[in-house]
Protein backbone atom coordinates (compact mmCIF):
# COMPACT_ATOMS: atom_id res chain seq x y z
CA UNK A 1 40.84 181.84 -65.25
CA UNK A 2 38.68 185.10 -65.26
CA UNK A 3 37.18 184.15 -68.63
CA UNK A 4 35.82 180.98 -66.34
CA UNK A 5 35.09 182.39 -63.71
CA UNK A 6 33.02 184.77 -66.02
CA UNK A 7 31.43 181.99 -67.75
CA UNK A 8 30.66 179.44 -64.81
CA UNK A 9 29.53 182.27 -61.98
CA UNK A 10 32.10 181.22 -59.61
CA UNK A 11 35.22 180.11 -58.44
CA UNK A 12 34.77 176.87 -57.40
CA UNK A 13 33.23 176.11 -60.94
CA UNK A 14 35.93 177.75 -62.86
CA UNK A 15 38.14 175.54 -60.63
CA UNK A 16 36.33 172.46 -62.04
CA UNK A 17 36.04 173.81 -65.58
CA UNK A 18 39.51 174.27 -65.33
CA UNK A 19 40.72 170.95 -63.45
CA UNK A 20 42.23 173.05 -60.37
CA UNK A 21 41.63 173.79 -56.75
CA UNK A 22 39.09 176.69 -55.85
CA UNK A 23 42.31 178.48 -53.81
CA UNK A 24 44.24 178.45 -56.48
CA UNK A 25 41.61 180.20 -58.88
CA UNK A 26 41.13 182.46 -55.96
CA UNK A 27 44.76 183.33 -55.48
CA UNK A 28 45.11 183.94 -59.14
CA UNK A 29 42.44 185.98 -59.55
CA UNK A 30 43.63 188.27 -56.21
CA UNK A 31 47.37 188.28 -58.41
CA UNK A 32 45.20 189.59 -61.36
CA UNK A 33 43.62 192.13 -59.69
CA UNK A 34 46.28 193.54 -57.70
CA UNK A 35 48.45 194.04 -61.02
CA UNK A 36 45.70 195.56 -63.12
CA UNK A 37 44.82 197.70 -59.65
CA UNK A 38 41.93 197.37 -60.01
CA UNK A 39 38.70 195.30 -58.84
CA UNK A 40 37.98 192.78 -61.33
CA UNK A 41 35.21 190.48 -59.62
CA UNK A 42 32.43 191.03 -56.41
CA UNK A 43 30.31 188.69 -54.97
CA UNK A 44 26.55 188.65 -55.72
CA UNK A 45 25.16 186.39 -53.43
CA UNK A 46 26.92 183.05 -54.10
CA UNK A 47 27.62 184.17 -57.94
CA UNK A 48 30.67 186.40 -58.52
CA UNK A 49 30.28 189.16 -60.99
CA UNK A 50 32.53 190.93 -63.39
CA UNK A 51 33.29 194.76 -62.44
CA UNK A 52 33.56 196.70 -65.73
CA UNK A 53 37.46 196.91 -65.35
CA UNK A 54 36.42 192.95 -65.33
CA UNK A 55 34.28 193.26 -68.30
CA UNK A 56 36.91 195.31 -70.37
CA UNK A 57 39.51 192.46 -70.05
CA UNK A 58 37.36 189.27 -70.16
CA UNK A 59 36.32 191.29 -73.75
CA UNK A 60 40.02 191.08 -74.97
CA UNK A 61 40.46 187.55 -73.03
CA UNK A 62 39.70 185.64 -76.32
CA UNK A 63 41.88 187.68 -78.59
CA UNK A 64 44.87 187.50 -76.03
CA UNK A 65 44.40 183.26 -75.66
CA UNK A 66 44.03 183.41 -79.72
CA UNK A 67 47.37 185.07 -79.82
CA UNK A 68 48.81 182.85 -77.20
CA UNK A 69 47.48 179.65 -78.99
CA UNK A 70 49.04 180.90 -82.13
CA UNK A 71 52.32 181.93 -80.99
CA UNK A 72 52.88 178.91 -79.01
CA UNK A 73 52.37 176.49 -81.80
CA UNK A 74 54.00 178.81 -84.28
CA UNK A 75 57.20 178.51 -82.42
CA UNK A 76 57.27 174.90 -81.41
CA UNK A 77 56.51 174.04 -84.92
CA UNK A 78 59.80 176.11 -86.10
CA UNK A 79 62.11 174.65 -83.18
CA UNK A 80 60.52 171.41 -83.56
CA UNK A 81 59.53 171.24 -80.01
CA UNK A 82 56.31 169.31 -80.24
CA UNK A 83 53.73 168.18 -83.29
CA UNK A 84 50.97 170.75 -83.67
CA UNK A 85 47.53 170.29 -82.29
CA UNK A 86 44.32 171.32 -84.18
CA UNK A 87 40.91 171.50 -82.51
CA UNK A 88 37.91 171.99 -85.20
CA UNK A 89 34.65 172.14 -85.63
CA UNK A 90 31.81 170.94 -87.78
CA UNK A 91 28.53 170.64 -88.58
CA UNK A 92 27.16 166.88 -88.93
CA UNK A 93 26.97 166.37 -92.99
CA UNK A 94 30.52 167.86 -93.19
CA UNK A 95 32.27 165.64 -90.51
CA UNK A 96 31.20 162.25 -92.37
CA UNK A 97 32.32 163.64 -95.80
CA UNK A 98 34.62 166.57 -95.99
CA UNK A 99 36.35 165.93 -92.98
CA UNK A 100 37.62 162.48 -92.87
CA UNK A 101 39.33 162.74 -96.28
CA UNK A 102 41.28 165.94 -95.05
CA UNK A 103 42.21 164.18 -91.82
CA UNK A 104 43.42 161.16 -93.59
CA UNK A 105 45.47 163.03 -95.93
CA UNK A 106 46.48 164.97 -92.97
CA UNK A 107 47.67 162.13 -91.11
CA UNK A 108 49.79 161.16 -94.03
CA UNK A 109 51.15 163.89 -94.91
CA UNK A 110 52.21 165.01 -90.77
CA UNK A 111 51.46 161.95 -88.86
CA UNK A 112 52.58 164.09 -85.71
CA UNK A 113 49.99 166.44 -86.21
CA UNK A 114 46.89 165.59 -83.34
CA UNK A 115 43.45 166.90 -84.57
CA UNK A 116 39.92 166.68 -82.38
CA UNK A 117 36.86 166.83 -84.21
CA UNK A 118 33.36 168.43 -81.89
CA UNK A 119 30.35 168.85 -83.91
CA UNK A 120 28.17 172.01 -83.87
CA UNK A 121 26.24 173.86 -86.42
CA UNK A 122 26.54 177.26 -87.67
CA UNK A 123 26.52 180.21 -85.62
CA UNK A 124 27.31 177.81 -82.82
CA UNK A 125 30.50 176.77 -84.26
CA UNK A 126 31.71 180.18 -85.46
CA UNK A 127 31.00 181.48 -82.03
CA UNK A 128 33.35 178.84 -80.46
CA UNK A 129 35.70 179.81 -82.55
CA UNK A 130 35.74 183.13 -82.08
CA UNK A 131 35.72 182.65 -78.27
CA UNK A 132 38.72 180.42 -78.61
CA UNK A 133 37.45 177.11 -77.98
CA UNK A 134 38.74 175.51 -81.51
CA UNK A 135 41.29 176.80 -84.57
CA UNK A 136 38.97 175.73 -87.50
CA UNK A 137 35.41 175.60 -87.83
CA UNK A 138 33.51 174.21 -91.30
CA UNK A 139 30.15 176.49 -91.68
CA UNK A 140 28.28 177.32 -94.25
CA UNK A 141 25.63 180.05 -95.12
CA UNK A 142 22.67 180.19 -97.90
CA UNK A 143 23.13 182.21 -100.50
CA UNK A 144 21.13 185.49 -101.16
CA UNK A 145 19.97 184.57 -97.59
CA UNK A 146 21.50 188.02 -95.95
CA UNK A 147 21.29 189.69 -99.69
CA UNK A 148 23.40 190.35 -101.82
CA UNK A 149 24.96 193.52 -103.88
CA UNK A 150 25.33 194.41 -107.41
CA UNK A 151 27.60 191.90 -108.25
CA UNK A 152 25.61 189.21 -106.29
CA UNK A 153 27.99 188.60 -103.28
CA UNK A 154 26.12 187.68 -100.30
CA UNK A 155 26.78 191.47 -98.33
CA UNK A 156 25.48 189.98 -95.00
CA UNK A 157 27.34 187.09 -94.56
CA UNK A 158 30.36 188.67 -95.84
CA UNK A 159 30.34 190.91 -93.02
CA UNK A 160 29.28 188.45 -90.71
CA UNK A 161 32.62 186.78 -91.18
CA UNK A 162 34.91 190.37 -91.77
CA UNK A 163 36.80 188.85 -88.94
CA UNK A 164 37.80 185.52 -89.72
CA UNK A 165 40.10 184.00 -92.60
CA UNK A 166 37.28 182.40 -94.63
CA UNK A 167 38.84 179.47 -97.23
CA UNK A 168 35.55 178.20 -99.60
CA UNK A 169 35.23 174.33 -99.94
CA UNK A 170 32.26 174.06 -102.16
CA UNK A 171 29.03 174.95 -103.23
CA UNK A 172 26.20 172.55 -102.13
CA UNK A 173 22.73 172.22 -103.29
CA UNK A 174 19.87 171.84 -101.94
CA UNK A 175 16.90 168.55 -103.15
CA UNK A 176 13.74 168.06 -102.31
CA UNK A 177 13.38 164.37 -100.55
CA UNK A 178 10.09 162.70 -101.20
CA UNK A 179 9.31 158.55 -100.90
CA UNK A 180 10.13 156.26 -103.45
CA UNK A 181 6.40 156.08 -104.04
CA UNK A 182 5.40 159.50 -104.11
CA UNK A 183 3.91 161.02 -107.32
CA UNK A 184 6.76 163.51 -108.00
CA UNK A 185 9.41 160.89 -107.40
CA UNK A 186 7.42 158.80 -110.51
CA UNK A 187 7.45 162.09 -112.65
CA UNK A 188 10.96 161.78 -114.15
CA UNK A 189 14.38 163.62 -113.13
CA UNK A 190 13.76 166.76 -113.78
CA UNK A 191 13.47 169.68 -111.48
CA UNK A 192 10.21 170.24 -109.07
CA UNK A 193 9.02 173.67 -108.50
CA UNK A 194 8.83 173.60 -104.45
CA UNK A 195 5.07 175.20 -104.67
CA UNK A 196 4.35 171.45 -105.87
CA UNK A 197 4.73 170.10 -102.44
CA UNK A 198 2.71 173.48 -100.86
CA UNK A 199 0.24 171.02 -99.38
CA UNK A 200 2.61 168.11 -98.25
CA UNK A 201 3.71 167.64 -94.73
CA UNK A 202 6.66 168.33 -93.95
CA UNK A 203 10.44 167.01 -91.70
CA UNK A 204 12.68 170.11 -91.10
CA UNK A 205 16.01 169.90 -90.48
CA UNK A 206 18.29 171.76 -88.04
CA UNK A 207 17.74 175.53 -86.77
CA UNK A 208 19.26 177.33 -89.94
CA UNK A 209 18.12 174.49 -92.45
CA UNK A 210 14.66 174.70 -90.50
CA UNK A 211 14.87 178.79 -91.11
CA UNK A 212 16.25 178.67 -95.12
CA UNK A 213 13.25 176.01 -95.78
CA UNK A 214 10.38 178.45 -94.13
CA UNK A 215 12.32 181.33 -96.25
CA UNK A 216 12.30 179.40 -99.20
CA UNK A 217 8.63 178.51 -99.00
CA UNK A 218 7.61 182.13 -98.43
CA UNK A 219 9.26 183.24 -101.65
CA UNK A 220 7.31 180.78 -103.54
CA UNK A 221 4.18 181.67 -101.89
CA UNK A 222 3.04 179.08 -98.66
CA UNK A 223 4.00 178.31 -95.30
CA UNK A 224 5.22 174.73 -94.77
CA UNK A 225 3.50 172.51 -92.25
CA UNK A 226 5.70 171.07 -89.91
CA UNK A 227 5.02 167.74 -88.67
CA UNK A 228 8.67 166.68 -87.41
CA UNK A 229 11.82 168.66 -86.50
CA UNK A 230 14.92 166.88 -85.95
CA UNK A 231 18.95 167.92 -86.56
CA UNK A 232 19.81 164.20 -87.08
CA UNK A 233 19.66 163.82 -90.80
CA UNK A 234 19.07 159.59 -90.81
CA UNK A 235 15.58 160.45 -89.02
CA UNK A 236 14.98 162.78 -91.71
CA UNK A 237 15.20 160.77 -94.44
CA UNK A 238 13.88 157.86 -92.08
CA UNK A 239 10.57 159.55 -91.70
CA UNK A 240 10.07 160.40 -95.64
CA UNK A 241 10.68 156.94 -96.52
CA UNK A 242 7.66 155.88 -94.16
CA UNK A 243 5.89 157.75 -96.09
CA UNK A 244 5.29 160.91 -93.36
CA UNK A 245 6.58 163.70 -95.28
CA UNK A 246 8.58 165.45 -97.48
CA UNK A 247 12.18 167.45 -97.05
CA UNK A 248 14.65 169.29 -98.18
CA UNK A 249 18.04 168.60 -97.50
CA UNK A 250 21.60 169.36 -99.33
CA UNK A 251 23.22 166.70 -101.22
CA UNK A 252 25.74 166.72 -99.01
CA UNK A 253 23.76 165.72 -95.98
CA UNK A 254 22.45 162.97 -98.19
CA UNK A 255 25.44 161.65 -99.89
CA UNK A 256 26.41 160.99 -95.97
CA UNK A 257 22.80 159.43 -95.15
CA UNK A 258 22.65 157.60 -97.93
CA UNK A 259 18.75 157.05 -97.35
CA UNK A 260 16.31 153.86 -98.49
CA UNK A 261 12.94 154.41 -99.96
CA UNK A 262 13.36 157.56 -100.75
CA UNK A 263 14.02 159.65 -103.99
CA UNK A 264 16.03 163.11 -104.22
CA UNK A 265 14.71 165.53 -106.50
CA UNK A 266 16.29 168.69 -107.86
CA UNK A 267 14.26 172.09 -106.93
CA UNK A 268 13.98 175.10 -108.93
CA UNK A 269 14.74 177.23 -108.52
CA UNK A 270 17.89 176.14 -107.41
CA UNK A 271 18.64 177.02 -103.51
CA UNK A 272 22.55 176.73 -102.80
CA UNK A 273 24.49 176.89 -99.69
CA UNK A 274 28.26 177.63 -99.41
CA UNK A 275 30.76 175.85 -97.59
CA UNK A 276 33.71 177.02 -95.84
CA UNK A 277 36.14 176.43 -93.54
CA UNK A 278 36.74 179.20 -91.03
CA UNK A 279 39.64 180.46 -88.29
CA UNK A 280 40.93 183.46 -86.93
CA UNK A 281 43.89 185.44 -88.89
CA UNK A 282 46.30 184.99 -86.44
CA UNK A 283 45.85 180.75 -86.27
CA UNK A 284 45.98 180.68 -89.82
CA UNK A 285 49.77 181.37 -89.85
CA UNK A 286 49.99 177.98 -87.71
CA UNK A 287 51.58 175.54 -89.58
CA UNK A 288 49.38 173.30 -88.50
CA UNK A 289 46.16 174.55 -89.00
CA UNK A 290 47.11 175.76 -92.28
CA UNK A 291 47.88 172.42 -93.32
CA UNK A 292 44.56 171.47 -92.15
CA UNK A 293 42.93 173.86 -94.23
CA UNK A 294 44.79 172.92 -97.39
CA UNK A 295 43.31 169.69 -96.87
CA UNK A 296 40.11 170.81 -96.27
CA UNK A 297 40.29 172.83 -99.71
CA UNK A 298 41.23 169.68 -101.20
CA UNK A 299 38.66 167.36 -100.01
CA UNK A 300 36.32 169.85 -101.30
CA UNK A 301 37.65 169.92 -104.72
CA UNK A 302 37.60 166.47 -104.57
């Protein structure tokens, strides 16, 4: 309750949030306070504010739920109690390819097991994880993007995710998407340099895909023009095959698009993104979300 009433400003939104009465989110949070001893919350105007006692807890709020979450389904899954529950997160390109193999297999393998599926792209879904709003979250991150060391592991990312159990699915590569009619899509299979398509307008993709492509360019010398920006990947390849521009997208986006009138060209040189499938250390020892990231692993080897 004081991690909503941190988020929403107040108690009769946390009450909402939450699916309770406002007195009862008042009462608990007066039971909080009196056994830490200490003021948690004052009113700012009609918005209720954290005190930094308040601050200091809501800070370890999302490891103690974490914990809680994990212990709970540890031990009903060991008394047999209940089927596990697993809430996880992906990014669009992954949920229509990776993810409804491992659920499948999933389901017939522990038909008890419940999973929900929300959609969100990298950092968003990492940070919902970490604030304990799912057990398993597919990301992925470029490679070289955050630099790597002397033995070319990507440094940045690696500490980006120091926290979190990380299990790799696959490697993914990145094509350049041009019309069926275009001159490069005529030239044969082979890889395109990207500087070839300097002067062509182009359709980015979402925020981090938007942010590798600009990267990309830079390294080989121009700054893309962007005509369109959208994170649904159908319009993409929707607006190349009218002709309107060119992309870049990974194969994985377009093995689930599937597009018409287009052509997908390899780039060199080749730009890669990894995919993985992320949780906190504690949920991994859930039997249930360890299953579901054995089957993750799986449908990426498959």
């Amino acid at each position: 309750m004081l991690r909503a009433v941190a988020t929403s400003g107040s108690f009769s939104a946390a009450a909402r949030d939450l699916g309770c009465t406002q007195p009862a989110v008042s009462q608990q949070m007066k039971a909080l306070e009196s056994s830490v001893g200490t003021p948690l919350l004052v009113r700012a105007g009609r918005e209720m504010r954290l005190t930094q006692a308040g601050q200091a807890l809501v800070r370890h709020a999302n490891g103690i739920l974490a914990g809680l979450t994990a212990a709970e389904e540890e031990v009903a899954a060991i008394a047999g109690l209940r089927a596990g529950r697993v809430r996880l997160v992906s990014f669009p390109s992954g949920s229509s390819t990776l993810v409804p193999t491992a659920l499948a297999a999933l389901r017939a393998a522990h038909p008890g097991t419940r999973v929900s599926l929300e959609e969100a792209e990298p950092p968003r879904s990492v940070e919902l994880l970490r604030e304990g709003d799912c057990d398993v979250a597919l990301a992925f991150r470029y490679e070289g993007a955050a630099g790597t060391d002397a033995m070319g592991r990507d440094t940045g990312a690696a500490e980006e995710w120091a926290d979190l159990v990380v299990r790799p699915l696959l490697t993914d590569r990145l094509v350049a998407l041009v019309p069926e009619r275009h001159r490069l899509a005529r030239a044969g299979s082979g890889p395109v340099d990207i500087a070839e398509l300097a002067a062509e307008p182009w359709i980015a993709g979402c925020p981090r895909c938007r942010g590798q492509l600009v990267e990309v360019c830079a390294g080989a010398g121009f700054t893309p023009r962007i005509d369109f920006a959208t994170d649904d990947y159908p319009a993409v390849a929707g607006l190349v095959g009218a002709g309107l521009g060119v992309a870049v997208l990974p194969e994985l986006a377009i093995e689930s698009v599937r597009p018409r009138g287009v052509r997908a060209v390899p780039l060199e040189p080749a730009v890669r993104r990894e995919i993985v499938a992320l949780t906190l250390p504690d949920l991994s020892q859930v039997p249930a979300v360890a299953a579901t990231l054995d089957e993750l692993v799986r449908a990426g080897a498959r």
